[in-house]
Protein backbone atom coordinates (compact mmCIF):
# COMPACT_ATOMS: atom_id res chain seq x y z
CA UNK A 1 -27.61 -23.17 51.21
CA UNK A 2 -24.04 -22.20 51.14
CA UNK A 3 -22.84 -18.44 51.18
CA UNK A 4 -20.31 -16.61 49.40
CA UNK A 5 -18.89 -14.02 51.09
CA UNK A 6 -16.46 -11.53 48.72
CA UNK A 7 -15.71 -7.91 48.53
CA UNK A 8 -13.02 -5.19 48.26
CA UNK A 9 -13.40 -3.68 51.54
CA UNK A 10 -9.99 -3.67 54.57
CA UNK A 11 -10.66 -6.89 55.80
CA UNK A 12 -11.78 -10.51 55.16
CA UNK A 13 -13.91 -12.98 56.53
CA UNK A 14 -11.56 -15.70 58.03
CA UNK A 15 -13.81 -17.86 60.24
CA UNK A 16 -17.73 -17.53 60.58
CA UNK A 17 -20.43 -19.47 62.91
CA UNK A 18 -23.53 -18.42 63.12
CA UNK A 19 -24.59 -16.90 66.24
CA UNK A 20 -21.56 -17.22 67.78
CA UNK A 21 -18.06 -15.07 65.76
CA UNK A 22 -17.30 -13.07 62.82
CA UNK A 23 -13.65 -13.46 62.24
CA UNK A 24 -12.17 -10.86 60.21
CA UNK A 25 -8.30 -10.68 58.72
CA UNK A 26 -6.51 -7.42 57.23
CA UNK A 27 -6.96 -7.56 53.30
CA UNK A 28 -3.24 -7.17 52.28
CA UNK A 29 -4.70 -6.05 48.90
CA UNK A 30 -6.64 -3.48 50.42
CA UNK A 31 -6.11 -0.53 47.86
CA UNK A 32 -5.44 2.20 50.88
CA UNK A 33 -1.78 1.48 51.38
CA UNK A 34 -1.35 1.50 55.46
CA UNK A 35 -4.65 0.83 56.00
CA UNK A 36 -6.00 -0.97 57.98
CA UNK A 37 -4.31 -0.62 61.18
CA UNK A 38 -5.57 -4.11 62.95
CA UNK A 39 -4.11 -7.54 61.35
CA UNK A 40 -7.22 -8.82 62.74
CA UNK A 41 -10.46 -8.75 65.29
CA UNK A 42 -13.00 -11.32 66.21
CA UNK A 43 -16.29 -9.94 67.31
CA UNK A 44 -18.51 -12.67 69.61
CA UNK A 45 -22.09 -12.34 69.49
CA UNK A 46 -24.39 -12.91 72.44
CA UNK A 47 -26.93 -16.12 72.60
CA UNK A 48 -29.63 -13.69 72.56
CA UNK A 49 -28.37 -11.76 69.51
CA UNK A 50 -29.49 -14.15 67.03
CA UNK A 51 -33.04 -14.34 65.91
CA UNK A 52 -33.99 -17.98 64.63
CA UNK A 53 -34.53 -17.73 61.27
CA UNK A 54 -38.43 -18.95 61.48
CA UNK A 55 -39.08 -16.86 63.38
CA UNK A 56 -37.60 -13.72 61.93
CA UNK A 57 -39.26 -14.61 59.10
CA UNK A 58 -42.88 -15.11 60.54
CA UNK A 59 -42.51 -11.65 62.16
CA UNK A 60 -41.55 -10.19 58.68
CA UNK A 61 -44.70 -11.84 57.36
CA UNK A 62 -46.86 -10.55 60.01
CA UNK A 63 -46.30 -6.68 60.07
CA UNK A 64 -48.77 -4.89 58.29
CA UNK A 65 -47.46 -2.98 54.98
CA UNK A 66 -47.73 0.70 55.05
């Protein structure tokens, strides 16, 4: 399944691997002249971070509703 990823918001996703970095660039159409300050950031997520997804879903599945 391929994702889309779109919005209006300061920055854009450049690069993306699951589990691993979020890559985000300044949105030069951002409607907040100036803003934002950063050109870009990179946030790396730990191993441990990522839940596989069978497994995320089997513990959705399992809580009782309330």
């Amino acid at each position: 399944m391929k994702h889309v990823a779109n919005g209006t918001g300061p920055f854009k996703l450049k690069q993306f691997s699951r589990g691993v970095v979020f890559h985000m660039v300044k949105n030069e159409g951002y409607f907040l002249k100036g803003l934002p300050y950063l050109d870009e950031y990179k946030i790396y997520l730990p191993r441990w971070f990522v839940i596989p997804a069978r497994r995320s879903e089997a513990t959705i599945r399992a809580r009782p509703v309330s």
